[in-house]
Protein backbone atom coordinates (compact mmCIF):
# COMPACT_ATOMS: atom_id res chain seq x y z
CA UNK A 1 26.46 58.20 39.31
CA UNK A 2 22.76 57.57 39.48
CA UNK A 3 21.51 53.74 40.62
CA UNK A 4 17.82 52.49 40.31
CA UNK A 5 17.29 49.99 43.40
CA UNK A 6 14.02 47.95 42.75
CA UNK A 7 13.16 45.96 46.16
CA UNK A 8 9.82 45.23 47.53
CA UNK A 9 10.78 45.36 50.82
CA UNK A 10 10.86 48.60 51.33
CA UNK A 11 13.15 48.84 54.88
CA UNK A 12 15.58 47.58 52.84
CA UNK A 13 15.31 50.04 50.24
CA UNK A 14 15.92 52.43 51.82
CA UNK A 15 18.26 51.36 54.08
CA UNK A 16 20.01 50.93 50.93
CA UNK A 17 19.22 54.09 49.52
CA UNK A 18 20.79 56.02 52.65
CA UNK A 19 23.98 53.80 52.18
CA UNK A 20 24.75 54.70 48.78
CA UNK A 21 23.84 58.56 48.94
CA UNK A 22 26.34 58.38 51.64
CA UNK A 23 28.80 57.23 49.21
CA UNK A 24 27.91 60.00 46.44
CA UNK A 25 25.44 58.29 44.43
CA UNK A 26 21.88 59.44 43.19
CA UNK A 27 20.19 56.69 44.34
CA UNK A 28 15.84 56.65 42.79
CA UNK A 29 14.26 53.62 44.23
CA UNK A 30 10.72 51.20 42.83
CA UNK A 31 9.55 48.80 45.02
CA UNK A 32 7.12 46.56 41.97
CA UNK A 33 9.19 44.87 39.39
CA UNK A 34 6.29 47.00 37.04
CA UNK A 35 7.36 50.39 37.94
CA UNK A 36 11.06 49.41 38.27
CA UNK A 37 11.37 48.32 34.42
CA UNK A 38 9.40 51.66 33.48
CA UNK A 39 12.05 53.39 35.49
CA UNK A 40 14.91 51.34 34.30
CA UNK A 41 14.02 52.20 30.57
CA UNK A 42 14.33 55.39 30.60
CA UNK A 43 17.90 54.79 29.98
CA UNK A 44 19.27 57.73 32.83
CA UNK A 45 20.77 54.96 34.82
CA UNK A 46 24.38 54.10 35.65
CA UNK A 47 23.39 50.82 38.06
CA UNK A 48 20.58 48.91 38.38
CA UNK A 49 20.19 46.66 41.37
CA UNK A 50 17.34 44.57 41.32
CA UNK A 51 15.38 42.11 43.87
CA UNK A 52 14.08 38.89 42.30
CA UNK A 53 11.11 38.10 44.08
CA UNK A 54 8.51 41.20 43.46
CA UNK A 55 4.84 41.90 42.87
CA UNK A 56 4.11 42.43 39.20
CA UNK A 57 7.02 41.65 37.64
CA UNK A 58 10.20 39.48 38.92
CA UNK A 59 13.58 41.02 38.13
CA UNK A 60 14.44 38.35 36.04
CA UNK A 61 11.59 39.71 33.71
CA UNK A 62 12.72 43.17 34.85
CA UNK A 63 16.70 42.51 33.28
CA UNK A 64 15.42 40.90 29.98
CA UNK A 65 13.07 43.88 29.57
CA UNK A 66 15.88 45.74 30.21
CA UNK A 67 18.77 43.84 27.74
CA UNK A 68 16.20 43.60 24.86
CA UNK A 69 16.08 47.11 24.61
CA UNK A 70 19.97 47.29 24.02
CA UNK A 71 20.18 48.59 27.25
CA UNK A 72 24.08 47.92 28.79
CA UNK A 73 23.54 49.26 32.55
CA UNK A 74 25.17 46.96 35.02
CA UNK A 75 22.84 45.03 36.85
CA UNK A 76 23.01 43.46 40.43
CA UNK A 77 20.57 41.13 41.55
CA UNK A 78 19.93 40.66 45.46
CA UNK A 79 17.98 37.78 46.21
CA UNK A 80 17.27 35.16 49.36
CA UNK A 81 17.41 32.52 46.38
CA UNK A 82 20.91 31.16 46.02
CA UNK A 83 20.20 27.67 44.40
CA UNK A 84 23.26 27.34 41.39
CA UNK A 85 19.65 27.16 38.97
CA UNK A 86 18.39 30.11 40.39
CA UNK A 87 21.88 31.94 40.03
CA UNK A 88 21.96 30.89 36.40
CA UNK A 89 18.40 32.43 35.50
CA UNK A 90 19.50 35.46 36.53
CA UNK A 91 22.80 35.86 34.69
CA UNK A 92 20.96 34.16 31.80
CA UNK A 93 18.33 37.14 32.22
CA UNK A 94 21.02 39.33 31.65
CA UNK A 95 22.70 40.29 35.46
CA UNK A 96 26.38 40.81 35.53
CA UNK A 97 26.48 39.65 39.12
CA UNK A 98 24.24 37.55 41.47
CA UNK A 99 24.11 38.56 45.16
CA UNK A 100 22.65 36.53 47.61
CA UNK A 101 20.47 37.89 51.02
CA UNK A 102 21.75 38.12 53.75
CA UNK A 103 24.54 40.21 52.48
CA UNK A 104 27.88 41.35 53.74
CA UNK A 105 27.96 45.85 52.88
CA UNK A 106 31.59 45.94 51.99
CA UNK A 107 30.64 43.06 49.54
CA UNK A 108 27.77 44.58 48.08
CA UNK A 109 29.95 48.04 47.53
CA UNK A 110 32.66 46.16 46.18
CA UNK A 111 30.97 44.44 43.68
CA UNK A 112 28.83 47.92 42.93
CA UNK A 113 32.40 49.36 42.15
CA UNK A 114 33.90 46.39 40.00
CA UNK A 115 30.40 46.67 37.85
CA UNK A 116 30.85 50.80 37.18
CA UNK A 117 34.69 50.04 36.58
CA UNK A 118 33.90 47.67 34.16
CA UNK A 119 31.38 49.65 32.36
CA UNK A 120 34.58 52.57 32.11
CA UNK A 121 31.77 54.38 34.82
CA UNK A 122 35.20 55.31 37.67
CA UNK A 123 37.06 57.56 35.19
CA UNK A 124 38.41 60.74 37.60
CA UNK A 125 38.02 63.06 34.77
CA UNK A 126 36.65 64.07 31.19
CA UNK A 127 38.32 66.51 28.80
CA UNK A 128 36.94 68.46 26.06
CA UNK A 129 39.28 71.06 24.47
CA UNK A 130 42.06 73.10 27.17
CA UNK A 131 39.24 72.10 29.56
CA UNK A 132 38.72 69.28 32.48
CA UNK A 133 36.09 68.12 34.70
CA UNK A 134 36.96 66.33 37.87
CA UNK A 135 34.86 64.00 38.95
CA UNK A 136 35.91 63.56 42.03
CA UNK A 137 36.65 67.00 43.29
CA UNK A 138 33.49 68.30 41.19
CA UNK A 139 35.65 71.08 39.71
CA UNK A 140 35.90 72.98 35.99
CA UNK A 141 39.64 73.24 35.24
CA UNK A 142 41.27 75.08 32.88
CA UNK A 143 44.79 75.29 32.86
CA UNK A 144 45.92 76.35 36.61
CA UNK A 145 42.52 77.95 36.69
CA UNK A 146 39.12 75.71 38.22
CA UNK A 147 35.83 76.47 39.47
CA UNK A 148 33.83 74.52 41.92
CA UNK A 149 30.10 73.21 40.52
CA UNK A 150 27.04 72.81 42.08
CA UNK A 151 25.64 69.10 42.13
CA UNK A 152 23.27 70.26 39.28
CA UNK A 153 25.67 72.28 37.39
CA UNK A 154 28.44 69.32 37.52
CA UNK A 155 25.77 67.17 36.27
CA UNK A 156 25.07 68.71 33.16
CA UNK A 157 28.51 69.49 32.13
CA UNK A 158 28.97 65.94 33.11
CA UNK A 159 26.38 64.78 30.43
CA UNK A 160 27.31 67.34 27.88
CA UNK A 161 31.30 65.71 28.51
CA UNK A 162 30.23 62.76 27.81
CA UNK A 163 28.39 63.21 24.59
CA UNK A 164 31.06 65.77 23.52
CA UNK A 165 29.89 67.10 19.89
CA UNK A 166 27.03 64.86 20.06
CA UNK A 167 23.63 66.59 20.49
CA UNK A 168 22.05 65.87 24.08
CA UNK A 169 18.20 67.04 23.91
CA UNK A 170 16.86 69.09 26.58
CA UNK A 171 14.57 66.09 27.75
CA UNK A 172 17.56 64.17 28.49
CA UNK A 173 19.02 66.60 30.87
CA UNK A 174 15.79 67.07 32.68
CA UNK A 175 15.09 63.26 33.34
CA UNK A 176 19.02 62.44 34.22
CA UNK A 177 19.81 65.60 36.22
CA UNK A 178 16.57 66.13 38.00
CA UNK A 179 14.79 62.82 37.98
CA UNK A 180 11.84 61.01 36.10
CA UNK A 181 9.20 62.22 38.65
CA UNK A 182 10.91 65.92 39.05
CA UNK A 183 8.43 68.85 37.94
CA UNK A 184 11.36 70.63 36.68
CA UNK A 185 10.94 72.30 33.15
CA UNK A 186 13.06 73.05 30.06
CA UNK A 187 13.63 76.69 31.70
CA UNK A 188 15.89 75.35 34.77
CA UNK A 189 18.25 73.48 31.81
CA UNK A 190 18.54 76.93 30.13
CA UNK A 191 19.18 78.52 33.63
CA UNK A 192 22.03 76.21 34.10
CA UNK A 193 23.50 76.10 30.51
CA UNK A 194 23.55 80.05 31.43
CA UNK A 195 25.59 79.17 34.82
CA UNK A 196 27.92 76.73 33.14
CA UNK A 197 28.69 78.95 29.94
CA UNK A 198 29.52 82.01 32.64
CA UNK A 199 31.68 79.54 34.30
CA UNK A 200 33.51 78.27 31.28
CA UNK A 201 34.24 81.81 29.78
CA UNK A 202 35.87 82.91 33.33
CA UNK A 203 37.92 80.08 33.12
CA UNK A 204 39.39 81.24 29.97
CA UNK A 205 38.59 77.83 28.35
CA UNK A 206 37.95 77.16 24.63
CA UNK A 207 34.94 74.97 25.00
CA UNK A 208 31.63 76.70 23.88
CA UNK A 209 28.45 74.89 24.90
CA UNK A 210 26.49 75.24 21.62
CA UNK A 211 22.64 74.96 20.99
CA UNK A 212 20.67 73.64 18.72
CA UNK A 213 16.24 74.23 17.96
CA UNK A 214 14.29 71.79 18.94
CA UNK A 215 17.64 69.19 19.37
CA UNK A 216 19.57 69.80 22.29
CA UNK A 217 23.02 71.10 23.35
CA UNK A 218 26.75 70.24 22.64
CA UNK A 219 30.13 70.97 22.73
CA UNK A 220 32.51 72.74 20.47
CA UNK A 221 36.00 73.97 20.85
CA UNK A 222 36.56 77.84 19.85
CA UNK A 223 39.66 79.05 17.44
């Protein structure tokens, strides 16, 4: 699961950022309300959690931005300003849930998991064909037969999972798996589709990870 925190203070940032890695998440933080909506609509997100009060660009401005371009990611607001107007701008912006500084941690990770269970984000596992990935374990299982990934391998087969016989372009795997900023190139995606196809095929399983010019990859289950 990857979560965009956009905060302006930045101790808190990271102090959140350190918190949620520890729990498994990619966490990519923004500290201007500017940069965060830039970063927010790029679409790679699974959580956004968003400070109100920022230089540039407030978050309420940051979650319109963010709805009008059909954009469904949960967000969470965190804010000092806990007036019932204040609350309503927010979910009126588009928020699904309005936090209020100073916060209690098993709160805030309680409502971070209602938000992704909501959204269908705390699935265990996706299927394709004879063949499962477990998100929890992050295994390739086929059968009595599984494999263990590497972060970056389980997050492509992740993506391609999802989108199933959909095409997922190259681009789309770079920015999700190895980050907006990343200097990563098309070549590492090959490298790994290479891994994950090796992987698949000692498994026995019947899913083929298919390419297509210029579009992207998908799925397809063999005879």
């Amino acid at each position: 699961m990857r979560v965009l925190i956009v905060e302006d203070e930045r101790l808190l940032a990271e102090s959140l950022k350190t918190l949620l890695e520890r729990k498994g998440f990619t966490v990519e933080t923004a500290y201007d309300g500017i940069t965060g909506a830039e970063y927010a609509e790029t679409g790679i997100y699974d959580l956004l959690i968003l400070d109100v009060m920022m230089p540039g660009m407030d978050g309420y401005a940051v979650a319109r931005r963010v709805r009008e371009k059909r954009n469904n990611v949960p967000i969470l607001m965190l804010t000092a300003k806990s007036d019932l107007p204040d609350r309503i701008e927010g979910l009126n912006a588009g928020a699904d849930y309005y936090l209020t500084k100073p916060f209690d941690i098993v709160e805030l990770l309680a409502c971070i998991r209602a938000l992704l269970r909501r959204q269908g984000g705390q699935v265990n596992q996706l299927t394709f064909g004879n063949t499962m990935l477990d998100l929890d374990a992050d295994k390739l299982c086929c059968g009595e037969k599984s494999v263990r990934l590497s972060a970056k391998e389980f997050d492509v087969m992740r993506l391609l999972m999802q989108a199933g016989e959909n095409n997922t372009p190259k681009e789309t795997i770079l920015t999700h798996v190895w980050g907006f900023d990343s200097d990563a190139v098309e070549n590492n995606v090959e490298v790994y589709i290479g891994f994950l196809r090796k992987k698949l095929k000692s498994l026995g399983s019947n899913v083929r990870i298919e390419s297509v010019r210029r579009v992207g990859y998908h799925l397809e289950v063999g005879a």
